[in-house]
C-alpha atoms as a PDB file:
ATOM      1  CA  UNK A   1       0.000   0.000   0.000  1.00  0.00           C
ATOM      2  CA  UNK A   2       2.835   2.351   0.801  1.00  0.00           C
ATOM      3  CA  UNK A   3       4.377   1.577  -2.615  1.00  0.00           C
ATOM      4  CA  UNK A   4       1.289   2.615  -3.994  1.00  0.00           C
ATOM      5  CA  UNK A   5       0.728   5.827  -3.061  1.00  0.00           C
ATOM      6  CA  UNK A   6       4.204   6.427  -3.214  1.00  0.00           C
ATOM      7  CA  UNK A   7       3.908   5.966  -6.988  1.00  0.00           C
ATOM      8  CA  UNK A   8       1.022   7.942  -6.925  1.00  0.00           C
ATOM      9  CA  UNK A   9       3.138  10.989  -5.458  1.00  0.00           C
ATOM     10  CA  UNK A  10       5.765  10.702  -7.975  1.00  0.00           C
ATOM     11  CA  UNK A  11       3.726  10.528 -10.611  1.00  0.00           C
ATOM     12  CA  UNK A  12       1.814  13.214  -9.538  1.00  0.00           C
ATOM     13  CA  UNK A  13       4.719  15.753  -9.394  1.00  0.00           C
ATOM     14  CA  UNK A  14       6.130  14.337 -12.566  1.00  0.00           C
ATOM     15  CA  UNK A  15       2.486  15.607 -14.397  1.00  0.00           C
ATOM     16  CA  UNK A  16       3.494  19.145 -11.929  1.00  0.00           C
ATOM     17  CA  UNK A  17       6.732  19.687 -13.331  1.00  0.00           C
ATOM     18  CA  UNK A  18       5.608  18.484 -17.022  1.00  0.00           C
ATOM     19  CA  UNK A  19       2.582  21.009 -16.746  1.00  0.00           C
ATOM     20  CA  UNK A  20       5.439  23.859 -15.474  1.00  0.00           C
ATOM     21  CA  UNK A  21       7.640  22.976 -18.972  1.00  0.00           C
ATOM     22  CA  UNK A  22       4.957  23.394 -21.118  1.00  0.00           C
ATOM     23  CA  UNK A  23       4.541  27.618 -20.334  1.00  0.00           C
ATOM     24  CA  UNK A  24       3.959  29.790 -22.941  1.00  0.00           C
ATOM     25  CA  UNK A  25       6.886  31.912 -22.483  1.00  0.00           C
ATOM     26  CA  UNK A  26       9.869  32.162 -19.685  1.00  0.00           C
ATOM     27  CA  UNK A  27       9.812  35.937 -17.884  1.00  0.00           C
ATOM     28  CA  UNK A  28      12.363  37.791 -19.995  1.00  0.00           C
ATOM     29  CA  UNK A  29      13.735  35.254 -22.187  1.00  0.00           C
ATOM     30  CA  UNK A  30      12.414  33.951 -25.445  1.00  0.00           C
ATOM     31  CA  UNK A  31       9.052  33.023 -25.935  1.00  0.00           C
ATOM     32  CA  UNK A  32       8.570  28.834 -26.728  1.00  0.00           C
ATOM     33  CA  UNK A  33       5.834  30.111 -29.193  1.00  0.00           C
ATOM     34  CA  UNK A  34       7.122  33.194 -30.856  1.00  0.00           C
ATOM     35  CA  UNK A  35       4.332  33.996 -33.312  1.00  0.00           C
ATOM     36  CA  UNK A  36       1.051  33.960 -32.967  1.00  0.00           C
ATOM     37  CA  UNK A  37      -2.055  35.004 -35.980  1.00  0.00           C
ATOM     38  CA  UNK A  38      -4.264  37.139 -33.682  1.00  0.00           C
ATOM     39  CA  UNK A  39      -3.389  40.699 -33.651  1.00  0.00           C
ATOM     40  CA  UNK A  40      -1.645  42.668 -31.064  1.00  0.00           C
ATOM     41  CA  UNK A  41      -5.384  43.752 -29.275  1.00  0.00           C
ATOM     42  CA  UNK A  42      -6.373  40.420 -29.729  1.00  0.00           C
ATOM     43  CA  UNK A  43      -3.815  38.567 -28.300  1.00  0.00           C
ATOM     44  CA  UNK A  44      -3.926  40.369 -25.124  1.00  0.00           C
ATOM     45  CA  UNK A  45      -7.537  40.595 -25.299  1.00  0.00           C
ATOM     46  CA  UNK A  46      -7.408  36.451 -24.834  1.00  0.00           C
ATOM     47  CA  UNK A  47      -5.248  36.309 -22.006  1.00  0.00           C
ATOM     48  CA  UNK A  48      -6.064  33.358 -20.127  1.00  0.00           C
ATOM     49  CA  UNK A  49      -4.600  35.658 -16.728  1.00  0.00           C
ATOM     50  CA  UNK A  50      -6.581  38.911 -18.111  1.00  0.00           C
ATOM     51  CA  UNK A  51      -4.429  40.690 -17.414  1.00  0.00           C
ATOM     52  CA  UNK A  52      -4.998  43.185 -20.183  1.00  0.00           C
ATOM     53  CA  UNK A  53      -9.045  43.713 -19.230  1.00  0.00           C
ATOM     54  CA  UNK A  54      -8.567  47.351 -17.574  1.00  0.00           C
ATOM     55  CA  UNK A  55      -5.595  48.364 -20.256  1.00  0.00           C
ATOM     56  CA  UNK A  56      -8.219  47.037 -22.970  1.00  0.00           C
ATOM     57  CA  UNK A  57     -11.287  48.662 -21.307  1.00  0.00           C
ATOM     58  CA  UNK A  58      -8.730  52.229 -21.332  1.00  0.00           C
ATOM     59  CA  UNK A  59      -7.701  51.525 -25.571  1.00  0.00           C
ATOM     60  CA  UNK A  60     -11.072  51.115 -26.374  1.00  0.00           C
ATOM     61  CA  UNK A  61     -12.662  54.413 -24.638  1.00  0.00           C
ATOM     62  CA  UNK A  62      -9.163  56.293 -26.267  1.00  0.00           C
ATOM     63  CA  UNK A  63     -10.254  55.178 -29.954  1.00  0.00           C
ATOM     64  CA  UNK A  64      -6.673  53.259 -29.434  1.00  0.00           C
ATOM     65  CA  UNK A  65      -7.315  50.012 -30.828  1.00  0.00           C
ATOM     66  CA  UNK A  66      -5.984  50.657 -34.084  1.00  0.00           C
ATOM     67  CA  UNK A  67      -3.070  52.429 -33.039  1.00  0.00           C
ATOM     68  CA  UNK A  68      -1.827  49.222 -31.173  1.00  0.00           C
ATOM     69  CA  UNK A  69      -2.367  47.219 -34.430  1.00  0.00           C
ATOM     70  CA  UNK A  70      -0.562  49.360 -37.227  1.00  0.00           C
ATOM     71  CA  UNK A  71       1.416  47.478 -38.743  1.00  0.00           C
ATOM     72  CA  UNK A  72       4.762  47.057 -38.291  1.00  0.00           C
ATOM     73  CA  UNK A  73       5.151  48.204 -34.903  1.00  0.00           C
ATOM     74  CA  UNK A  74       6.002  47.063 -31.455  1.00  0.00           C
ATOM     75  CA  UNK A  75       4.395  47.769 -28.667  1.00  0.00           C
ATOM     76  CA  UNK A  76       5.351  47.493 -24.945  1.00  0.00           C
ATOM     77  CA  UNK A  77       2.381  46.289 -23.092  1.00  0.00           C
ATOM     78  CA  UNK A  78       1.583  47.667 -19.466  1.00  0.00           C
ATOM     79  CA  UNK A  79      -0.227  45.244 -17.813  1.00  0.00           C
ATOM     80  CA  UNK A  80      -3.504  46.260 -15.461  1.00  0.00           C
ATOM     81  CA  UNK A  81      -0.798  45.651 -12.550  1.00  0.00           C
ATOM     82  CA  UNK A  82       0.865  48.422 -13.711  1.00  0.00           C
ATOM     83  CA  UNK A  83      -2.651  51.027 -14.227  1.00  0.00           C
ATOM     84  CA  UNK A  84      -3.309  49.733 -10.308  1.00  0.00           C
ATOM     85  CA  UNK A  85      -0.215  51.286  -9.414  1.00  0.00           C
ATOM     86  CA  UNK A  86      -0.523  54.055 -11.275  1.00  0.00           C
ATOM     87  CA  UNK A  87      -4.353  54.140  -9.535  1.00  0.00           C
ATOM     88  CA  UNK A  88      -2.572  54.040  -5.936  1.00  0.00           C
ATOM     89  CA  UNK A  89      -0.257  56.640  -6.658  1.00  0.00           C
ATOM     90  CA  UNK A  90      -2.504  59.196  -7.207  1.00  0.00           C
ATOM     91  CA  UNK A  91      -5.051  58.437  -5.033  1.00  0.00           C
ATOM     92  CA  UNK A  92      -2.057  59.451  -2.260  1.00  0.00           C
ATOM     93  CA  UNK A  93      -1.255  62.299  -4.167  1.00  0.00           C
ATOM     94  CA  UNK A  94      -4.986  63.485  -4.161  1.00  0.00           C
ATOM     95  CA  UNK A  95      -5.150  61.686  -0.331  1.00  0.00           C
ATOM     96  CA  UNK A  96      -2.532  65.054   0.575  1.00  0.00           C
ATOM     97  CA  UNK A  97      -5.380  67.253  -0.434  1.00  0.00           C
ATOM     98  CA  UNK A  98      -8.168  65.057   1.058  1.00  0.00           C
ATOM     99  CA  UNK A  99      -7.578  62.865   3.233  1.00  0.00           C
ATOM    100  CA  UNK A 100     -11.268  60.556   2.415  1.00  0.00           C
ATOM    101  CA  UNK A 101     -10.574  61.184  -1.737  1.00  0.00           C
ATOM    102  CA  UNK A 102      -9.644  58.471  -3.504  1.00  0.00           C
ATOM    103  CA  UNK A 103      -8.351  58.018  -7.310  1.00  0.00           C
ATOM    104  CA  UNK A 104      -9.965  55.176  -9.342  1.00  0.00           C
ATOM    105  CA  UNK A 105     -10.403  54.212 -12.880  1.00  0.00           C
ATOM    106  CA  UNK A 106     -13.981  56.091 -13.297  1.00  0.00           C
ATOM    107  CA  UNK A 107     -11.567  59.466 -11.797  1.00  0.00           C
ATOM    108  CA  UNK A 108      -8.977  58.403 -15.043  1.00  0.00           C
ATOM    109  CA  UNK A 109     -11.816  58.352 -17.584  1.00  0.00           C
ATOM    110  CA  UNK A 110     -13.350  61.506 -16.631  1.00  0.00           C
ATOM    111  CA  UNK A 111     -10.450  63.491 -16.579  1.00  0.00           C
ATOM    112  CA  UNK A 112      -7.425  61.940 -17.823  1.00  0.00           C
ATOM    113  CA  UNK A 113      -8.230  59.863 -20.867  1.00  0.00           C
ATOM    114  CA  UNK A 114      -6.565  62.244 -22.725  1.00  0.00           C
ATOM    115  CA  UNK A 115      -3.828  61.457 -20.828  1.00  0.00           C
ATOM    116  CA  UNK A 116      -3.724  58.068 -21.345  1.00  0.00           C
ATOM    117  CA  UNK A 117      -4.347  58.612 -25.444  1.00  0.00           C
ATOM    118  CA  UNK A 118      -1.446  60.585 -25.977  1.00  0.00           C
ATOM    119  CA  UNK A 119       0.874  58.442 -22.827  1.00  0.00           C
ATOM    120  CA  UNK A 120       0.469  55.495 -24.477  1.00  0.00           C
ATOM    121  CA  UNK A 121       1.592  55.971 -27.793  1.00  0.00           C
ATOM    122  CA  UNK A 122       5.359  56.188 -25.321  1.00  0.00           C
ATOM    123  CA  UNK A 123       5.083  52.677 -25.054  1.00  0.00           C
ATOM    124  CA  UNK A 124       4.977  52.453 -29.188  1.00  0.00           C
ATOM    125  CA  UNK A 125       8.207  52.183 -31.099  1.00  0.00           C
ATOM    126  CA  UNK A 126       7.060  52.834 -34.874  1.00  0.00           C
ATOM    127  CA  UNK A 127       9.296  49.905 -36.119  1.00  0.00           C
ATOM    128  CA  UNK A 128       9.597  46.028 -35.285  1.00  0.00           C
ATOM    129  CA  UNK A 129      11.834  45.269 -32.556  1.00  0.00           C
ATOM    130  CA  UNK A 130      14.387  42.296 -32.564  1.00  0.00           C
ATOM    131  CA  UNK A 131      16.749  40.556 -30.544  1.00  0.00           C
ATOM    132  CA  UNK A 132      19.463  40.608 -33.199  1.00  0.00           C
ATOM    133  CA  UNK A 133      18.879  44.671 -33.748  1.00  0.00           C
ATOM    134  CA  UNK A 134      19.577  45.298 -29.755  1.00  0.00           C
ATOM    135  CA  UNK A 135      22.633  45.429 -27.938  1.00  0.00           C
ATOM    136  CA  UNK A 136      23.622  45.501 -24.155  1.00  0.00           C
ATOM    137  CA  UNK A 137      24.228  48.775 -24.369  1.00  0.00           C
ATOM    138  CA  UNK A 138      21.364  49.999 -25.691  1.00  0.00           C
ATOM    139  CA  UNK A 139      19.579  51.286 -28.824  1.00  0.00           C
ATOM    140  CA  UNK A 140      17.858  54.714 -28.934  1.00  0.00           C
ATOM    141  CA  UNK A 141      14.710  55.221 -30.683  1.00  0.00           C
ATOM    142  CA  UNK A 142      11.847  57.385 -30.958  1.00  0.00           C
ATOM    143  CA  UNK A 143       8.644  56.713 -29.807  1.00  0.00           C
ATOM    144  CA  UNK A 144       5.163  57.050 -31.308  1.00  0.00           C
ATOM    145  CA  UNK A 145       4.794  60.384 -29.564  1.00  0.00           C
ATOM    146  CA  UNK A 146       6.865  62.999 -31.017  1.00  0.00           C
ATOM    147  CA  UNK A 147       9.364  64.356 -29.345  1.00  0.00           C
ATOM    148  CA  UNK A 148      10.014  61.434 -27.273  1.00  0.00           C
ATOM    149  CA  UNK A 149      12.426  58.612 -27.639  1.00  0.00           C
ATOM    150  CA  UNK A 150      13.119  55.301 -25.522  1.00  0.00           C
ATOM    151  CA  UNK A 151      16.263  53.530 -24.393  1.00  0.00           C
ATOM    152  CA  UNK A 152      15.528  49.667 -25.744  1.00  0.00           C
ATOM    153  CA  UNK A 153      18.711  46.954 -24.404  1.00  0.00           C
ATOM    154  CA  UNK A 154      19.160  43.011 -24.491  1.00  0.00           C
ATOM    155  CA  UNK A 155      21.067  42.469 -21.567  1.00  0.00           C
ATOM    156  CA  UNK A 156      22.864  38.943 -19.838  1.00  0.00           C
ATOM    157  CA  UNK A 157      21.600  39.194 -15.958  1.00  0.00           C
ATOM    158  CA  UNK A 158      23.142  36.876 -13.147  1.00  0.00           C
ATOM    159  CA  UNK A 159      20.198  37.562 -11.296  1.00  0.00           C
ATOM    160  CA  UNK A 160      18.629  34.127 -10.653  1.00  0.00           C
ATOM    161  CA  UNK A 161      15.027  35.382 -10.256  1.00  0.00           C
ATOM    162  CA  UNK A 162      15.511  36.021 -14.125  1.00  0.00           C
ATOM    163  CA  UNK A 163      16.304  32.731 -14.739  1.00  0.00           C
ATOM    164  CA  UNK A 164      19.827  32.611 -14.056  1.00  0.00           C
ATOM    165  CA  UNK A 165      21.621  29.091 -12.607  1.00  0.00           C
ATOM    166  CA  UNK A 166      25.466  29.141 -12.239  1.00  0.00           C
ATOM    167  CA  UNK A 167      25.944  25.931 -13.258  1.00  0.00           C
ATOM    168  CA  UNK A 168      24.705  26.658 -16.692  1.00  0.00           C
ATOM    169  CA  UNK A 169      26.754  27.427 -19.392  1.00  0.00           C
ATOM    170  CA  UNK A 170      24.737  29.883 -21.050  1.00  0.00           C
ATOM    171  CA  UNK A 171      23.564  33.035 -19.516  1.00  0.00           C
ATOM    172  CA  UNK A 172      20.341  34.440 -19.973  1.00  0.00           C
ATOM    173  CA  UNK A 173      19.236  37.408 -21.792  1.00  0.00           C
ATOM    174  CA  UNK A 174      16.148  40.045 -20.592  1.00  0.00           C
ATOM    175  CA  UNK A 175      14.951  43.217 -22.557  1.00  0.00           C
ATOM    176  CA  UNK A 176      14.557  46.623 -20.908  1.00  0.00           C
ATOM    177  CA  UNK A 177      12.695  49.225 -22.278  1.00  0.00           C
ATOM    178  CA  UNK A 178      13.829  52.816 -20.719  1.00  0.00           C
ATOM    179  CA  UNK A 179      11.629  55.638 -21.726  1.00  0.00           C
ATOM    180  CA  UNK A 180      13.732  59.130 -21.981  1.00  0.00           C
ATOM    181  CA  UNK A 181      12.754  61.923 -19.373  1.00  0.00           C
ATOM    182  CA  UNK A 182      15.611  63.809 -19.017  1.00  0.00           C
ATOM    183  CA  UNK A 183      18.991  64.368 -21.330  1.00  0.00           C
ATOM    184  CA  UNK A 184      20.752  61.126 -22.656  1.00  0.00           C
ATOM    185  CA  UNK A 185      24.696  61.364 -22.668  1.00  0.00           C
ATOM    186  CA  UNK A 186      26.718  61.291 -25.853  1.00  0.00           C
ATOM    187  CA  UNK A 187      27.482  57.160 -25.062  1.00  0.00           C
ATOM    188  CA  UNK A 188      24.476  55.286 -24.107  1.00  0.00           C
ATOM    189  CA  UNK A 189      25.153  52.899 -21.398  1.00  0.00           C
ATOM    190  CA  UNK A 190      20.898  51.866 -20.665  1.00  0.00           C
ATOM    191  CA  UNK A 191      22.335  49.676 -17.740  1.00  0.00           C
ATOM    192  CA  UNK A 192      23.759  52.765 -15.842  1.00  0.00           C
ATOM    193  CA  UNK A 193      21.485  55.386 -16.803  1.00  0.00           C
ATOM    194  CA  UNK A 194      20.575  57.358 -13.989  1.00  0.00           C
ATOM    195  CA  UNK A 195      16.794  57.673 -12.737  1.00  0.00           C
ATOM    196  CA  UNK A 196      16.727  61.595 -14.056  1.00  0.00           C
ATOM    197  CA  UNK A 197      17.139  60.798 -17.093  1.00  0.00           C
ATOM    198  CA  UNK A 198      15.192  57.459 -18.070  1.00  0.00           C
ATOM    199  CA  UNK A 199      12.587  55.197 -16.578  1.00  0.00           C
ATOM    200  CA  UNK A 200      14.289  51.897 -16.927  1.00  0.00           C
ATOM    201  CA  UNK A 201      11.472  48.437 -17.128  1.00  0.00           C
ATOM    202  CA  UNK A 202      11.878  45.448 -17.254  1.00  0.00           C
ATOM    203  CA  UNK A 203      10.057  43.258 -20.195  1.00  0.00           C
ATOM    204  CA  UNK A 204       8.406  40.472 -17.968  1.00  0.00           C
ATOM    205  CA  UNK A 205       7.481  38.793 -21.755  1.00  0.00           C
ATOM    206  CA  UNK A 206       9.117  39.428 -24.972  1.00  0.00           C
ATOM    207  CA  UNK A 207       9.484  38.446 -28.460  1.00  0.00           C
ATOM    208  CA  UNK A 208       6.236  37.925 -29.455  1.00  0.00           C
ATOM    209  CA  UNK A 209       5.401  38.649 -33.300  1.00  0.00           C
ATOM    210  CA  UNK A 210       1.790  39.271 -33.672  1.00  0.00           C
ATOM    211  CA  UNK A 211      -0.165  39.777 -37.200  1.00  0.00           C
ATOM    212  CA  UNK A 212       0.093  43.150 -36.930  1.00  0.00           C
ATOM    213  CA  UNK A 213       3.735  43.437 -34.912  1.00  0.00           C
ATOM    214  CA  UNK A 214       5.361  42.885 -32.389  1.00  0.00           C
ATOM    215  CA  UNK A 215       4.360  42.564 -28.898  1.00  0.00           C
ATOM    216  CA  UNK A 216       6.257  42.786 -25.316  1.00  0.00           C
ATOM    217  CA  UNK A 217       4.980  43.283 -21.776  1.00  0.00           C
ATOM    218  CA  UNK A 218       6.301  45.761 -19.131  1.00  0.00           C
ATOM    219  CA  UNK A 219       7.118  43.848 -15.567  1.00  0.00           C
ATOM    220  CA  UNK A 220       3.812  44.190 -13.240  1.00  0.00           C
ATOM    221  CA  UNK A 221       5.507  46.736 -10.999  1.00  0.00           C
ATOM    222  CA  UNK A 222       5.698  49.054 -13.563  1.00  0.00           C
ATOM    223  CA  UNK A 223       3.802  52.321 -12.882  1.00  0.00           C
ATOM    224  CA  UNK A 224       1.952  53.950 -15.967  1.00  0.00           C
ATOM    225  CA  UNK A 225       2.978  56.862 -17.562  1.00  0.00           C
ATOM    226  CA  UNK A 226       6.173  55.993 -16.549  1.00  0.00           C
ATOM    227  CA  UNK A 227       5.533  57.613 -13.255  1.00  0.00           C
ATOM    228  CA  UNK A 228       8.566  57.802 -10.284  1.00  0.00           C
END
């Protein structure tokens, strides 16, 4: 009887461990499945996690929907972590003022949807972004708002929360995407960039080609608008 249910436990982490292989994509490394043939709005529309709902609900009420699917670009997806923080941010801002007000997602429609429409189009770069066209370093590029331009890097990390294990060979890559807020420097360094001067994220996904482009996602603690 022991035997049994031994077998019965080892079997049953075996199906564990088999069901934690088969994961769409590993947080900041390459995606198993890199291409998909739903658009960009589509593809986080069908998030099994919805994690997309509130951005989606935002896009929609902006008249954003087809800015997200041109063609040919690549966009870096907040997730509705990241419009939560942004959400809890203000509401102590506005708490300063009042203490009993609070800052929710009706407050963001009423006032700042504008906001938001011309914000997000800083987490658009108007071309398809690759692996192979990054370096470490960094590559500059402007944004889908004018006048603005991101920091975009592929960079090794030894950080084991990223995926990192010593005892492997090769180490593992993560994009950051660093929106511009201040002055860049003659030589772009993105990994020592200093907080004046760019918001540095981490991509929590990346490498996804959609129909329409390409599609990575901003880590959860990310605050939108790029807000310090």
């Amino acid at each position: 009887m022991k035997n049994i249910i031994k077998l019965i436990i080892v079997i049953a982490i075996a199906n564990i461990m088999l069901a934690s292989c088969k994961k769409n994509y590993i947080i900041g490394g390459k995606l198993e499945s890199t291409t998909t043939n739903l658009t960009t709005y589509d593809y986080l529309k069908n998030n099994r996690f919805k994690m997309f709902d509130t951005l989606l609900m935002l896009v929609d009420k902006a008249g954003l929907k087809d800015v997200i699917n041109q063609k040919g670009i690549t966009f870096y997806a907040p997730s509705d972590f990241s419009i939560d923080n942004y959400l809890a941010k203000k509401t102590i801002e506005v708490q300063n003022v009042n203490i009993f007000a609070k800052y929710t997602i009706d407050t963001l429609i009423k006032y700042d949807l504008a906001t938001f429409a011309d914000s997000i189009r800083t987490y658009i770069t108007p071309q398809t972004i690759t692996y192979a066209s990054l370096t470490s370093n960094g590559v500059v590029l402007n944004t889908a708002k004018p006048g603005t331009q991101a920091v975009v890097s592929y960079e090794q990390t030894t950080s084991s929360g990223l995926g990192y294990n010593p005892v492997v060979n090769t180490i593992p890559q993560v994009e950051y995407y660093s929106l511009v807020i201040g002055t860049l420097p003659s030589t772009v360094v993105s990994v020592y960039l200093d907080p004046t001067v760019a918001v540095r994220v981490l991509c929590q996904t990346s490498g996804l080609t959609t129909a329409t482009g390409q599609l990575n996602v901003l880590s959860n603690s990310h605050i939108l608008y790029f807000r310090q």
